[in-house]
N, C-alpha and C. Protein backbone atom coordinates (compact mmCIF):
# COMPACT_ATOMS: atom_id res chain seq x y z
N UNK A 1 1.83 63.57 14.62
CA UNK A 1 1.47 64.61 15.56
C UNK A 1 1.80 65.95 14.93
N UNK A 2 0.99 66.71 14.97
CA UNK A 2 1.01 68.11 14.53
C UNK A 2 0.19 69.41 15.26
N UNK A 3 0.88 70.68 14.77
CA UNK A 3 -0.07 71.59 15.94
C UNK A 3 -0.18 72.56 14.53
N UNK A 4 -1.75 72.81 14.75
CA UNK A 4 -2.24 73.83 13.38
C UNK A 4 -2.55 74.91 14.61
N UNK A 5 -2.36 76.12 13.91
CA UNK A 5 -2.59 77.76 14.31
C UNK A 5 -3.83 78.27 13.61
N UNK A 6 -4.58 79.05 14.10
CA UNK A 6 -5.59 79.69 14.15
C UNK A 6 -5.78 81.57 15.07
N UNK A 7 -5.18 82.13 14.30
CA UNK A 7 -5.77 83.48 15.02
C UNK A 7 -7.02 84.01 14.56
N UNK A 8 -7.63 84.33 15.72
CA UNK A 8 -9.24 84.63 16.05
C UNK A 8 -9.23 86.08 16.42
N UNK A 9 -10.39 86.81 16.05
CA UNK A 9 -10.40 87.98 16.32
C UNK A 9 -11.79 87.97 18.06
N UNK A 10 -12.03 86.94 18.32
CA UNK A 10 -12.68 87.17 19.86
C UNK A 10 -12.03 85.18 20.21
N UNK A 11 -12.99 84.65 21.12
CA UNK A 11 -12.41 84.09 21.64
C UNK A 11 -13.37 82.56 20.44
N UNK A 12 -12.82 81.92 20.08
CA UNK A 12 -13.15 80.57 19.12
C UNK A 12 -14.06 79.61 19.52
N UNK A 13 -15.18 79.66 19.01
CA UNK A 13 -16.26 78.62 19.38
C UNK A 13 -15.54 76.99 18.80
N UNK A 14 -15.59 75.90 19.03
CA UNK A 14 -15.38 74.92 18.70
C UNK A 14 -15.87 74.60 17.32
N UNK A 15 -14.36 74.15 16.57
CA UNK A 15 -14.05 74.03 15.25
C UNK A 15 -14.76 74.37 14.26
N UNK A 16 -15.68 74.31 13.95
CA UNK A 16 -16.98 74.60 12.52
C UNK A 16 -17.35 76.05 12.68
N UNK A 17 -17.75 76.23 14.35
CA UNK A 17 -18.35 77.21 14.27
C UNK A 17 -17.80 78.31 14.62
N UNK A 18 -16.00 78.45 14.95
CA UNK A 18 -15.31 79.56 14.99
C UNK A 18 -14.29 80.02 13.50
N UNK A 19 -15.25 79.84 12.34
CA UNK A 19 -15.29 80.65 10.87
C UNK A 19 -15.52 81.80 11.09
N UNK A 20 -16.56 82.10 12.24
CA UNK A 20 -16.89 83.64 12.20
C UNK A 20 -15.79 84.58 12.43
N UNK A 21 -14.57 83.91 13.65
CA UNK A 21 -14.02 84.68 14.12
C UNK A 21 -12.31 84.53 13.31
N UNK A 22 -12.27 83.34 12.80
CA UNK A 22 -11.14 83.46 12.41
C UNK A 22 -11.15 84.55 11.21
N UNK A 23 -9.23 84.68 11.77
CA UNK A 23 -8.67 86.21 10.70
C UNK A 23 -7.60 85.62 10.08
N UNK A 24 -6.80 84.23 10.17
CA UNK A 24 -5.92 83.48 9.44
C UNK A 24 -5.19 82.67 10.43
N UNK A 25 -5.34 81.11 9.55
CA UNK A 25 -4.70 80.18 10.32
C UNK A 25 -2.91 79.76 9.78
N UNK A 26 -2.65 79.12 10.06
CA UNK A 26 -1.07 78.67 9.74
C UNK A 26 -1.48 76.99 9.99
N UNK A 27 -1.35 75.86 8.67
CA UNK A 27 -1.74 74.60 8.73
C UNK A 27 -0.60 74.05 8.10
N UNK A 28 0.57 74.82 7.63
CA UNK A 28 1.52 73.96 7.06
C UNK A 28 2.96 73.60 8.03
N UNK A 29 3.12 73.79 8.62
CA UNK A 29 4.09 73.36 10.36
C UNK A 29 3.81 72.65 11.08
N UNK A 30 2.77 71.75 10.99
CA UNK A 30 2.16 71.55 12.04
C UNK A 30 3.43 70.01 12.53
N UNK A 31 3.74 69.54 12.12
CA UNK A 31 5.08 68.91 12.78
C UNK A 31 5.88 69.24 13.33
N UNK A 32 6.50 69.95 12.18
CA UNK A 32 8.00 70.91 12.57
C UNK A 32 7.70 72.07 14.08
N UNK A 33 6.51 72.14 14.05
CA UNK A 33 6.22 73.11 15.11
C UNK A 33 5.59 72.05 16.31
N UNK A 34 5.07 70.99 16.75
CA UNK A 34 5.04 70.33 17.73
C UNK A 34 6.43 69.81 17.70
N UNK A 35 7.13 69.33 17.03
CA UNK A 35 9.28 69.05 17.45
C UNK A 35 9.33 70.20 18.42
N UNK A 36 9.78 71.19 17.58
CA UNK A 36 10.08 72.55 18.46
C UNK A 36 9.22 72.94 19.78
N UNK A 37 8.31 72.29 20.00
CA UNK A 37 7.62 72.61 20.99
C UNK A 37 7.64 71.97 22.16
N UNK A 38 7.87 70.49 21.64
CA UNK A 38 8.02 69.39 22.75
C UNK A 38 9.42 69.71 23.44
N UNK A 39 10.48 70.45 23.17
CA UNK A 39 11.65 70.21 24.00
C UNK A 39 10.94 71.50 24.94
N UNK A 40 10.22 72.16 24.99
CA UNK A 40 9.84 72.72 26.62
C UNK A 40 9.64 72.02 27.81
N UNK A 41 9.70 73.03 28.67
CA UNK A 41 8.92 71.96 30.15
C UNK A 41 8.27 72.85 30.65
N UNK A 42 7.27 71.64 30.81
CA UNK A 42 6.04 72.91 31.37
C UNK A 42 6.32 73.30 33.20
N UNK A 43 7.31 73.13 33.12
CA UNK A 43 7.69 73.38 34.91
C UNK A 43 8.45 74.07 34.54
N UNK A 44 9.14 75.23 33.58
CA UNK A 44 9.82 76.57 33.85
C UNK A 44 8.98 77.45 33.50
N UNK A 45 9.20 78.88 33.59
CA UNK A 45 8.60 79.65 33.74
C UNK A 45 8.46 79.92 32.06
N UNK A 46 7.01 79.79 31.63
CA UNK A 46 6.42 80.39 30.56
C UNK A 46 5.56 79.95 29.47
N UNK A 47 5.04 80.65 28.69
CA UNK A 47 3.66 80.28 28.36
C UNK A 47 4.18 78.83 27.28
N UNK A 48 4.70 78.68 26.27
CA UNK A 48 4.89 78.01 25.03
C UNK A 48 4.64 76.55 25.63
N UNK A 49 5.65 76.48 27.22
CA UNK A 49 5.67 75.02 27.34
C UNK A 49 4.90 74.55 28.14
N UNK A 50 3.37 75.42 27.52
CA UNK A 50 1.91 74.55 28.40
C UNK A 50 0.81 74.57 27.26
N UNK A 51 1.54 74.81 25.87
CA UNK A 51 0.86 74.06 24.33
C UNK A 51 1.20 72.73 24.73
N UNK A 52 -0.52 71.61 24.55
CA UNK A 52 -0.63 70.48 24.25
C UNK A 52 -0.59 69.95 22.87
N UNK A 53 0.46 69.40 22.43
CA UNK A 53 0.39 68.82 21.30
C UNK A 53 -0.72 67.74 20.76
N UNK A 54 -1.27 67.58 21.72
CA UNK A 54 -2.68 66.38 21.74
C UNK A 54 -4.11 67.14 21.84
N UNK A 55 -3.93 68.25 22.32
CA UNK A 55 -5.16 68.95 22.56
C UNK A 55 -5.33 70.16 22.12
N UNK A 56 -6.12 70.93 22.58
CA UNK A 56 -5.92 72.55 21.95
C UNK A 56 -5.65 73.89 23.26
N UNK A 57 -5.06 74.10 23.09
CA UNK A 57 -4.25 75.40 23.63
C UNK A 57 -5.28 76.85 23.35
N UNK A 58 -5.30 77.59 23.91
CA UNK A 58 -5.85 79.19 23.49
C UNK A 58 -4.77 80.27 24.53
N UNK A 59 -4.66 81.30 23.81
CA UNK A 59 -3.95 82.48 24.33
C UNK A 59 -4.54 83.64 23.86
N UNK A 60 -4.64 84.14 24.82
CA UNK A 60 -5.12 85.67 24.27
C UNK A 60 -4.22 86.32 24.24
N UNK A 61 -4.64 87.79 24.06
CA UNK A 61 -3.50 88.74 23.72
C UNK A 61 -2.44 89.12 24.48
N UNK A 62 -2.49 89.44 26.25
CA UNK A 62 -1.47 89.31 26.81
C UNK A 62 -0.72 88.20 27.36
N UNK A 63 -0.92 86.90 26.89
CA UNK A 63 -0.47 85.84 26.83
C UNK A 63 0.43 85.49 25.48
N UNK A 64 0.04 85.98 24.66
CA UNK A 64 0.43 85.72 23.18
C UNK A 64 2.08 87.02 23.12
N UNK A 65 1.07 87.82 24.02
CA UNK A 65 3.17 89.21 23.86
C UNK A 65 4.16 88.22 25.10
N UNK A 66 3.71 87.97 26.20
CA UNK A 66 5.00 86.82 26.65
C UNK A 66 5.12 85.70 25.77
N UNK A 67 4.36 85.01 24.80
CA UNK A 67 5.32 83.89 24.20
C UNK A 67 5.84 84.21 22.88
N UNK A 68 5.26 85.83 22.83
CA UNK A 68 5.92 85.67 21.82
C UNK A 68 7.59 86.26 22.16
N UNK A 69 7.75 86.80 23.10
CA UNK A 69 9.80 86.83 23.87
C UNK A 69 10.38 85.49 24.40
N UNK A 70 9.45 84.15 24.18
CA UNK A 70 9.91 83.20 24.10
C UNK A 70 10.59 82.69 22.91
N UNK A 71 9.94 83.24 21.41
CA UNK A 71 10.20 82.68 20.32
C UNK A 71 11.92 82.68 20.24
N UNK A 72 12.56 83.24 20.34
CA UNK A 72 14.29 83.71 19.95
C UNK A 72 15.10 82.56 20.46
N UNK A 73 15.08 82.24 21.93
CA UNK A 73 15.51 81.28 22.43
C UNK A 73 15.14 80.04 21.69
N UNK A 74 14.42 79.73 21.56
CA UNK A 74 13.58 78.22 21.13
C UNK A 74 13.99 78.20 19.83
N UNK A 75 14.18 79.36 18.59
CA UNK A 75 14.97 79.13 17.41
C UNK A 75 16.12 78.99 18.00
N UNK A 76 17.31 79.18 18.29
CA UNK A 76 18.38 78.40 19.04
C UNK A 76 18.77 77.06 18.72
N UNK A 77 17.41 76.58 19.74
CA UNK A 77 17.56 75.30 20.05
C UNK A 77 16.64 74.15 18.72
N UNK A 78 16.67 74.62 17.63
CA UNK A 78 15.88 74.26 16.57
C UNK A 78 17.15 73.11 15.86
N UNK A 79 16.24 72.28 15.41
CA UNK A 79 16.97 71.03 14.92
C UNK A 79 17.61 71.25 13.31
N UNK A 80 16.76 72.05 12.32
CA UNK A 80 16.47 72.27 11.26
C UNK A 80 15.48 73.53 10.75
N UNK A 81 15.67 73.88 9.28
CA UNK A 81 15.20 74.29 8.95
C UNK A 81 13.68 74.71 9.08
N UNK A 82 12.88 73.46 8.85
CA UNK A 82 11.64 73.58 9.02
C UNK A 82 11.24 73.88 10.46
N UNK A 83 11.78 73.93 11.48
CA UNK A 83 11.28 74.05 12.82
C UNK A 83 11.88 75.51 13.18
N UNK A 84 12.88 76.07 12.50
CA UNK A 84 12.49 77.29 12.05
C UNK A 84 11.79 78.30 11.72
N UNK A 85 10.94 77.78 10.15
CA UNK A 85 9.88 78.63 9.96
C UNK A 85 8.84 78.44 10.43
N UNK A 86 8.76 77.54 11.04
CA UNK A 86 7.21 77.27 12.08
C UNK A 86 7.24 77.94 13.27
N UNK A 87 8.70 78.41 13.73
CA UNK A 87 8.06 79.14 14.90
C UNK A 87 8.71 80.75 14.23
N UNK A 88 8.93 81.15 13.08
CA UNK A 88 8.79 82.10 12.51
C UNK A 88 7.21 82.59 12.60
N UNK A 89 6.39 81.70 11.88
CA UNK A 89 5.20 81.71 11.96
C UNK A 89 4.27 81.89 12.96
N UNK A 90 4.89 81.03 14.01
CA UNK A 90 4.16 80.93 15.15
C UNK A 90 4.17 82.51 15.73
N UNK A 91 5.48 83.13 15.64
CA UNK A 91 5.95 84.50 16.17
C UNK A 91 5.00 85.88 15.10
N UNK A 92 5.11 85.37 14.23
CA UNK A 92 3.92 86.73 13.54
C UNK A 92 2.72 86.91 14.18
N UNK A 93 2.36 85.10 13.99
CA UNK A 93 0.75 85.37 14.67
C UNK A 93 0.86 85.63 16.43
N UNK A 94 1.76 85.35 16.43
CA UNK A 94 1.69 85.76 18.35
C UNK A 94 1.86 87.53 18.28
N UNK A 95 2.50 87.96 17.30
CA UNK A 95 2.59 89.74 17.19
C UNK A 95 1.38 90.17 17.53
N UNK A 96 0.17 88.96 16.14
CA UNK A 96 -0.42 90.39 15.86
C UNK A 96 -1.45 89.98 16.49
N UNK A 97 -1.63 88.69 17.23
CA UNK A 97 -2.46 88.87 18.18
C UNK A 97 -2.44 89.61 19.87
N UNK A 98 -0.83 89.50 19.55
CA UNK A 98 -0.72 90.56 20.96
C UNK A 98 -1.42 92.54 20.60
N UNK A 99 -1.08 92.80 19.33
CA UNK A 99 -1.40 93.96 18.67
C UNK A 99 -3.17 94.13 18.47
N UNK A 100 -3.48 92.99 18.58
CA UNK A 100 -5.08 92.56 18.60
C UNK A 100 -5.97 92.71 19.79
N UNK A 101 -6.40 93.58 20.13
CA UNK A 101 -7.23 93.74 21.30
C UNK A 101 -8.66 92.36 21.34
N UNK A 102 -8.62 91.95 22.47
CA UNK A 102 -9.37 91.04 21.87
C UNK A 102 -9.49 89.76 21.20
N UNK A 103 -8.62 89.48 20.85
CA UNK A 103 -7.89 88.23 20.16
C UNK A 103 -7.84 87.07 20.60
N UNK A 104 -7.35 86.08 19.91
CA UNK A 104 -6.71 84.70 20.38
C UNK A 104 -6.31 83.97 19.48
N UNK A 105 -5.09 83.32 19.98
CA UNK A 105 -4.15 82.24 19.32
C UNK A 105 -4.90 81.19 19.38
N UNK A 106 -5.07 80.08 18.55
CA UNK A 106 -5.63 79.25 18.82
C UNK A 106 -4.62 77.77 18.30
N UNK A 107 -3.98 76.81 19.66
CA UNK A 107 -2.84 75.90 19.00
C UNK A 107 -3.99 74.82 18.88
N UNK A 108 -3.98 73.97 17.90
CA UNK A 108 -4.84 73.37 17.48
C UNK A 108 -4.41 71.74 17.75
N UNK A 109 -4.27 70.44 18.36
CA UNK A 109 -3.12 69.58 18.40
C UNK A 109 -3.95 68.57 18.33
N UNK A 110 -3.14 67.78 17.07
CA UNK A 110 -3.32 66.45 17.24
C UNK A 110 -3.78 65.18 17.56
């Protein structure tokens, strides 16, 4: 199980044909970043812990600036290293798609 990242500069046509819009994905976490993801619950308040690790997720831009004040806590609670830099990662692209008018995160799962 793994979750690949995709930031889009509008909103992502299904897989082949959202080349147009992608602006850079993140494909090397994709473990270490569904670990770190699964200890959410999607019954407290906030965006991260309603990524499907089985399916695909989208956030736009004011969705992407609340998870990304989720990221700090959730390094915390990180097992290791690698689940670290995956939600290092995860936290850039949530920046600069919040900084992105227009945008979207795209969690890609498994």
């Amino acid at each position: 199980m793994g979750i690949e990242l995709e930031l889009h500069s509008a909103r992502p046509a299904r897989k082949k044909a959202s080349a147009g819009t992608l602006l850079r994905g993140s494909y090397e976490h994709g473990a270490a970043l569904a670990r770190a993801l699964t200890r959410l619950d999607r019954h407290d308040a906030g965006k991260l812990g309603w990524v499907d690790p089985y399916g695909d997720t989208l956030f736009n831009e004011q969705e992407a600036a609340v998870a990304r004040q989720e990221i700090n806590a959730l390094v915390q609670q990180c097992a290791d290293e690698q689940e670290k830099a995956a939600l290092r990662d995860l936290a850039a692209l949530l920046e600069e798609c919040a900084a992105t008018p227009g945008s979207y995160v795209w969690f890609i799962g498994d």
